[in-house]
Each structure stands twice: as structure tokens, then as C-alpha cells.
PDB file of N, CA and C in Angstrom:
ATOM      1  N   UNK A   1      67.534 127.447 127.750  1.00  0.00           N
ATOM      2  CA  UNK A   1      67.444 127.142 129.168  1.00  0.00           C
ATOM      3  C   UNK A   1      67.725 125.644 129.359  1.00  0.00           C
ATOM      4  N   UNK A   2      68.698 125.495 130.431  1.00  0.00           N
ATOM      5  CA  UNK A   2      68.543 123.954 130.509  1.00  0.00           C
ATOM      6  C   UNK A   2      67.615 123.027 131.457  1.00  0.00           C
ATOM      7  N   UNK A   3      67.461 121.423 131.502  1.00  0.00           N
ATOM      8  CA  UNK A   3      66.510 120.916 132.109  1.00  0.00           C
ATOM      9  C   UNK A   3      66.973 120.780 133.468  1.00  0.00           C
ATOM     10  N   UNK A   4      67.904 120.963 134.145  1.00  0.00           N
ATOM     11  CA  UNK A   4      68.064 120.641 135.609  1.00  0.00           C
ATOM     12  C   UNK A   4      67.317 121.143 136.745  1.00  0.00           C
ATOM     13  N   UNK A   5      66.110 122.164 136.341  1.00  0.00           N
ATOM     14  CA  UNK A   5      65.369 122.656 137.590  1.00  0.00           C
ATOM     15  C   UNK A   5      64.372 122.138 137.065  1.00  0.00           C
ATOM     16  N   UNK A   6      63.484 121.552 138.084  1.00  0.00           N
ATOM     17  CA  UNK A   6      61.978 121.106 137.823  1.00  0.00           C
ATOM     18  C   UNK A   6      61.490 122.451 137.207  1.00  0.00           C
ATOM     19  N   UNK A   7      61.515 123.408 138.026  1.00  0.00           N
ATOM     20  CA  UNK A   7      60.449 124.376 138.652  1.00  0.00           C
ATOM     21  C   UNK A   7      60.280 124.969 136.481  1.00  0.00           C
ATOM     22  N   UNK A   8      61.231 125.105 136.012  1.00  0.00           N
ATOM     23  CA  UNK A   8      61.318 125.368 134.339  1.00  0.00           C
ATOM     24  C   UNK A   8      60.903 124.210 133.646  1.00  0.00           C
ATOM     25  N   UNK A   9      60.129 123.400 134.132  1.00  0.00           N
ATOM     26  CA  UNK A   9      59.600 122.308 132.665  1.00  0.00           C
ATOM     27  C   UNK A   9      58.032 122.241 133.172  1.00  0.00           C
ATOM     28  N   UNK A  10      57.200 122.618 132.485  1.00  0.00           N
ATOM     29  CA  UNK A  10      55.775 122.372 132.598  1.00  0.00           C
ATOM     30  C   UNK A  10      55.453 121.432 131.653  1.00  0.00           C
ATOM     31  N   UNK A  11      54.155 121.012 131.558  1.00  0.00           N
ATOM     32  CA  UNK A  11      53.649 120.021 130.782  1.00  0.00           C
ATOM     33  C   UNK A  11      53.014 121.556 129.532  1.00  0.00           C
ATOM     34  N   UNK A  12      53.543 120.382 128.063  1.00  0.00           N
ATOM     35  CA  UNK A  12      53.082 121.357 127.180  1.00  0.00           C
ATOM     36  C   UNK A  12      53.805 122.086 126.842  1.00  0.00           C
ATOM     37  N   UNK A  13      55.690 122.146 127.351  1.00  0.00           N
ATOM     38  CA  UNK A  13      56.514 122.663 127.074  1.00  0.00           C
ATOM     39  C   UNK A  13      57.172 121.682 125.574  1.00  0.00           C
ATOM     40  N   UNK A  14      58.274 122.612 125.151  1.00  0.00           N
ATOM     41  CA  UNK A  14      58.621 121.703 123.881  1.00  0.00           C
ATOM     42  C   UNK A  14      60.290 121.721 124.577  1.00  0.00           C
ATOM     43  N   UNK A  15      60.823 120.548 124.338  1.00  0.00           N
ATOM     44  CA  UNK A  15      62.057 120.208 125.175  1.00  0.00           C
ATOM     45  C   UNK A  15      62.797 119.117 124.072  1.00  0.00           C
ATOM     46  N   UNK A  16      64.040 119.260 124.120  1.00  0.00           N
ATOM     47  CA  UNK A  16      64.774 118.774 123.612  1.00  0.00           C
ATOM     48  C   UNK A  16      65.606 117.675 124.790  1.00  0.00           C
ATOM     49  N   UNK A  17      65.271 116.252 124.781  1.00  0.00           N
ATOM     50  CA  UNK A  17      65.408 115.152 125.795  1.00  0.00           C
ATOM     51  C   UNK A  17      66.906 113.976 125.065  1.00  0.00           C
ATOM     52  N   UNK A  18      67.434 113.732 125.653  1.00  0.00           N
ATOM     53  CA  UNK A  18      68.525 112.344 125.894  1.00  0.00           C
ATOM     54  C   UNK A  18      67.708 111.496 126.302  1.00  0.00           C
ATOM     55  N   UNK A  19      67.457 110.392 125.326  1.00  0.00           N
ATOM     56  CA  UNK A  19      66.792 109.287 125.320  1.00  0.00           C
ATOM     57  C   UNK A  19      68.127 108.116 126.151  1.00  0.00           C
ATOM     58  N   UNK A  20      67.476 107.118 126.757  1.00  0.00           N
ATOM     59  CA  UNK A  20      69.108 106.378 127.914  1.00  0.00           C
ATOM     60  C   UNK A  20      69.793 105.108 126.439  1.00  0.00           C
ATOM     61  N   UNK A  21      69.074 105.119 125.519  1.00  0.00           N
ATOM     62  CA  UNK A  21      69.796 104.080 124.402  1.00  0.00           C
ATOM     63  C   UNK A  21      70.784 105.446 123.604  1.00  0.00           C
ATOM     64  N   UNK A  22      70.400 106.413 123.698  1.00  0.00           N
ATOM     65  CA  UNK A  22      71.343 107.629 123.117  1.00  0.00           C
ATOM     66  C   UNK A  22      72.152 108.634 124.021  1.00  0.00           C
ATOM     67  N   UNK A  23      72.342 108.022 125.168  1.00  0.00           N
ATOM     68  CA  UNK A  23      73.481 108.364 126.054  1.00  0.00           C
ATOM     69  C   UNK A  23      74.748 108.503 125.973  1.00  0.00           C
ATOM     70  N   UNK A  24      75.488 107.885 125.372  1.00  0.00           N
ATOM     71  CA  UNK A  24      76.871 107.878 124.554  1.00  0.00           C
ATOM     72  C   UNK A  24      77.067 108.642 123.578  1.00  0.00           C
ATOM     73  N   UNK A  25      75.824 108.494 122.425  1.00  0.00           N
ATOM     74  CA  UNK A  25      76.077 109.556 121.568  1.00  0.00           C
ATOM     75  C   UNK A  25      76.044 110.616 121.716  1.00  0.00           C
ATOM     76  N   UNK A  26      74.950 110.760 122.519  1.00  0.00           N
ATOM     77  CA  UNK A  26      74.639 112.664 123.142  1.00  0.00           C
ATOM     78  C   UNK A  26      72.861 112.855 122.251  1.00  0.00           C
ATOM     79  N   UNK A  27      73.007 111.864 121.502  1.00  0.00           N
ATOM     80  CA  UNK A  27      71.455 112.320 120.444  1.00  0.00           C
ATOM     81  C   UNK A  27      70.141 112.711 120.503  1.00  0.00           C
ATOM     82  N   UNK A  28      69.727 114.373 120.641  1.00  0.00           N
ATOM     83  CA  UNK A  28      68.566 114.440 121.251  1.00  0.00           C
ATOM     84  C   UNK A  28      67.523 114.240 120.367  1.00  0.00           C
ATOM     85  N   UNK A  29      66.243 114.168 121.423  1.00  0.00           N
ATOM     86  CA  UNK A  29      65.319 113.795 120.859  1.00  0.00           C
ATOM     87  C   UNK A  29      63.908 115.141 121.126  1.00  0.00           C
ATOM     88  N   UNK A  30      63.635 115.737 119.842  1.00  0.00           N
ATOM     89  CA  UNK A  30      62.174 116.885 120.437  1.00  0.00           C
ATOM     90  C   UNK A  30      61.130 116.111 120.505  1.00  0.00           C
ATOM     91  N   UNK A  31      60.379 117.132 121.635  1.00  0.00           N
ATOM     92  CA  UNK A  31      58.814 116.780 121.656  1.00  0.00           C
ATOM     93  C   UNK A  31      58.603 117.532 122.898  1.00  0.00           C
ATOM     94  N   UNK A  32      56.958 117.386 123.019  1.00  0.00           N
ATOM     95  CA  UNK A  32      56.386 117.988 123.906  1.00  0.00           C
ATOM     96  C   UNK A  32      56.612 117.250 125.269  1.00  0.00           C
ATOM     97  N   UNK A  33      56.282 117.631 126.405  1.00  0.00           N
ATOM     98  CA  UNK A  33      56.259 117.386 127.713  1.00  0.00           C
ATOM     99  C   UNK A  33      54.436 116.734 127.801  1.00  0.00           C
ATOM    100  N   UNK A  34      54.856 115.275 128.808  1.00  0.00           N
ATOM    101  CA  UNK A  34      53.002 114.844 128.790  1.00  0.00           C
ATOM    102  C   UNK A  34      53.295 115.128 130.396  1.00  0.00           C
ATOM    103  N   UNK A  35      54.394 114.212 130.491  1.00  0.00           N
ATOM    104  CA  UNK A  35      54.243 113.964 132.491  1.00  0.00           C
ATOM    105  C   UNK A  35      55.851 114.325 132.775  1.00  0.00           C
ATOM    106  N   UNK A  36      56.082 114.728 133.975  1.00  0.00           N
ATOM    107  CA  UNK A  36      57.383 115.099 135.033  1.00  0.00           C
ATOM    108  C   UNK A  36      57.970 113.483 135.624  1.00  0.00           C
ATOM    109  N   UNK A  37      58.506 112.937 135.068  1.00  0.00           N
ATOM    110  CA  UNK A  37      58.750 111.646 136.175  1.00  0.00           C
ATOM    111  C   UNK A  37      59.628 112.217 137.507  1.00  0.00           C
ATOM    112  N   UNK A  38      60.439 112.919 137.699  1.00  0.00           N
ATOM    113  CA  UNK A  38      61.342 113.337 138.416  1.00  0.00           C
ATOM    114  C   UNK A  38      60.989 113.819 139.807  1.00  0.00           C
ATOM    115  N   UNK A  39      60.953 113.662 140.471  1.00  0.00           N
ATOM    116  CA  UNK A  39      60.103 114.573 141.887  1.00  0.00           C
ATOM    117  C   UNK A  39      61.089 114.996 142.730  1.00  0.00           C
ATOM    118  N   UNK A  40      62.138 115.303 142.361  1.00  0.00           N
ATOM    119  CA  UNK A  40      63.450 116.048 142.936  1.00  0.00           C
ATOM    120  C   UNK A  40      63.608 117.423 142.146  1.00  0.00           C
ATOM    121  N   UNK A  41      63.856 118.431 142.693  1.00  0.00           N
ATOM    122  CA  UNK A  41      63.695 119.920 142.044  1.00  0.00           C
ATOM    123  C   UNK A  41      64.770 120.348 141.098  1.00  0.00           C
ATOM    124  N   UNK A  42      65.952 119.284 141.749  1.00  0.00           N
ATOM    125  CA  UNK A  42      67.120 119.733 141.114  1.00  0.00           C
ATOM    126  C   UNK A  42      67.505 117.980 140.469  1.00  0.00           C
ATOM    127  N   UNK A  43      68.200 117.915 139.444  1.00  0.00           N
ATOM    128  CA  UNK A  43      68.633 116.693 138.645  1.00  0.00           C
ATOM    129  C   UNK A  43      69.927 117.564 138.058  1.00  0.00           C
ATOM    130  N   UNK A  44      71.192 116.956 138.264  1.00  0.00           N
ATOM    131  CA  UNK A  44      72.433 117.349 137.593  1.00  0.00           C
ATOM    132  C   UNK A  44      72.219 116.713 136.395  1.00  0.00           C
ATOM    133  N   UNK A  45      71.646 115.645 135.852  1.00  0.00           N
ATOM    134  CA  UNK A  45      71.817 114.933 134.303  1.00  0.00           C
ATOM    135  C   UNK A  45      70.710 115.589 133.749  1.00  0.00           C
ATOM    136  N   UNK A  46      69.742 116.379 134.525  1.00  0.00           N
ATOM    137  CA  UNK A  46      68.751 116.627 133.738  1.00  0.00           C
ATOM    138  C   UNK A  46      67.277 116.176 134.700  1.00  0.00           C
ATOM    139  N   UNK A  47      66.107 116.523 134.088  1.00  0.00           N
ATOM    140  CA  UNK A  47      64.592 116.073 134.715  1.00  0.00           C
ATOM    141  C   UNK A  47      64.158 115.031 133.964  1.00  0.00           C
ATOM    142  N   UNK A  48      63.871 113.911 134.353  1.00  0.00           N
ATOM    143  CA  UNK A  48      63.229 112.930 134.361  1.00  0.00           C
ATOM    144  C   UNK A  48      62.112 113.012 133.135  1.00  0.00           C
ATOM    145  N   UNK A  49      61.556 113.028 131.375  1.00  0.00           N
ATOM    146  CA  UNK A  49      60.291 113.764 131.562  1.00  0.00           C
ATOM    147  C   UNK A  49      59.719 112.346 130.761  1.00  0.00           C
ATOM    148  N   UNK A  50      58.632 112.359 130.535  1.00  0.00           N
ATOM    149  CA  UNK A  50      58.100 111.683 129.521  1.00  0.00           C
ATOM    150  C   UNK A  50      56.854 112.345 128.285  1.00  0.00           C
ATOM    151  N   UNK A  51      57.895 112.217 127.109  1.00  0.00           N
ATOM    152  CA  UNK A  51      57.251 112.650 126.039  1.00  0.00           C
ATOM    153  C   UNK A  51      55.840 112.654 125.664  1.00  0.00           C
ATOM    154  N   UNK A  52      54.808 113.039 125.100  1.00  0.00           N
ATOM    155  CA  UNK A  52      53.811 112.982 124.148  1.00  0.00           C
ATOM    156  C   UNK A  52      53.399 111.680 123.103  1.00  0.00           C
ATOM    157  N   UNK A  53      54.929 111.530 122.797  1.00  0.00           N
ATOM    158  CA  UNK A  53      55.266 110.351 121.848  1.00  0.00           C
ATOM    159  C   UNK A  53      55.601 109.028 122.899  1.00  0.00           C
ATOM    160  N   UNK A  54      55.312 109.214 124.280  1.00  0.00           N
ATOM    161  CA  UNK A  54      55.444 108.053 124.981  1.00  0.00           C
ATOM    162  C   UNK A  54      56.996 107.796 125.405  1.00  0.00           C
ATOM    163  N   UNK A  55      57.928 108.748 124.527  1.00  0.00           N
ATOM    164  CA  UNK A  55      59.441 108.589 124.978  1.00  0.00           C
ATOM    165  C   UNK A  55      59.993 109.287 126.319  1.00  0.00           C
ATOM    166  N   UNK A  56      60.695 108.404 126.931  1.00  0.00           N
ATOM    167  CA  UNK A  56      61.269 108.755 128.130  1.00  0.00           C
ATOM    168  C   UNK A  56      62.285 109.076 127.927  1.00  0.00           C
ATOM    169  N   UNK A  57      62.951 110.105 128.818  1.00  0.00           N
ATOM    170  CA  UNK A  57      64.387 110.576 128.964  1.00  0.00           C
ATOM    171  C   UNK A  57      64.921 112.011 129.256  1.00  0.00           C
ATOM    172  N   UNK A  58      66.381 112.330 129.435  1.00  0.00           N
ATOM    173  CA  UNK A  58      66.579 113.446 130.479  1.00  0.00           C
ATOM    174  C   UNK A  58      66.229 114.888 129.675  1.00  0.00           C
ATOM    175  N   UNK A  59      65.806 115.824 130.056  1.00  0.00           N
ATOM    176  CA  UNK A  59      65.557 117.240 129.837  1.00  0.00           C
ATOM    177  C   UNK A  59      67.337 118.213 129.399  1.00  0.00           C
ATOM    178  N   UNK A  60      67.624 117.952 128.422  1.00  0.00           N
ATOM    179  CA  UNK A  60      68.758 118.583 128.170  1.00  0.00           C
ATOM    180  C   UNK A  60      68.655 120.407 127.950  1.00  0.00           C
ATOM    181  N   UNK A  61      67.429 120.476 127.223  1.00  0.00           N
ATOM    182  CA  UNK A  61      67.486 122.197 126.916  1.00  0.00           C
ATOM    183  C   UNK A  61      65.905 122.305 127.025  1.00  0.00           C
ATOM    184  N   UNK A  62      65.200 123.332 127.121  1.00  0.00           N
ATOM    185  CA  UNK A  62      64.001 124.010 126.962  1.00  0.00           C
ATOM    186  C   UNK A  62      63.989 124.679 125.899  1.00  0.00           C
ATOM    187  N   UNK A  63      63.019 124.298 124.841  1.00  0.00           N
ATOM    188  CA  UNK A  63      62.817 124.993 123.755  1.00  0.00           C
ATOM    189  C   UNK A  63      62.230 126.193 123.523  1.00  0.00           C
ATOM    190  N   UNK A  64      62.226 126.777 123.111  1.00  0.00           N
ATOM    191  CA  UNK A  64      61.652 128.649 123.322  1.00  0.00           C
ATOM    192  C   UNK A  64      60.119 128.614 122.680  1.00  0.00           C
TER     193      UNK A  64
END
């Protein structure tokens, strides 16, 4: 599933994120979901999230 709808990322989800220093490369980064930064429902690059591990960056896929 990908990250562009809010309404599919809860906190406690496991998500595979684009960190903004790994934008060029494409290089994702896993971890859990702590907080939603995004407060728009829809994001074409992705949802806003911030990691567990304190890392920020866009919601590329939802992990199963």
C-alpha cells in the first residue's frame, strides 16, 4: 500500500519512509510510525511521518 492517504497510516504502523538527505537516491528507511506530521489527507510525495527512531520523512509504502 502506498503512503499518500493519511486515512492508511496509523501510529504503530511499520512503514517504509524517504528520509529528505535520501531524496535523490530514492533510499528507504523502516520503522515504526510515533506521530503524523502531515494534516492534509492526501500528499502526492507521500505523508509527512515521524519515526520511533526520531527520523522524519515521506511515507513511500505501508508495510504489511
Amino acid at each position: 500500500m502506498d503512503g499518500t492517504n493519511r486515512v492508511n497510516i496509523k501510529q504503530g504502523s511499520p512503514v517504509l519512509i524517504v528520509l529528505k538527505k535520501d531524496q535523490r537516491s530514492g533510499k528507504l528507511t523502516k520503522g515504526i510510525v510515533k506521530d503524523i506530521l502531515t494534516k492534509s489527507p492526501h500528499h502526492t510525495h507521500g505523508i509527512k511521518v515521524r519515526l520511533e527512531s526520531g527520523e522524519v520523512g515521506r511515507v513511500k509504502e505501508i508495510c504489511a
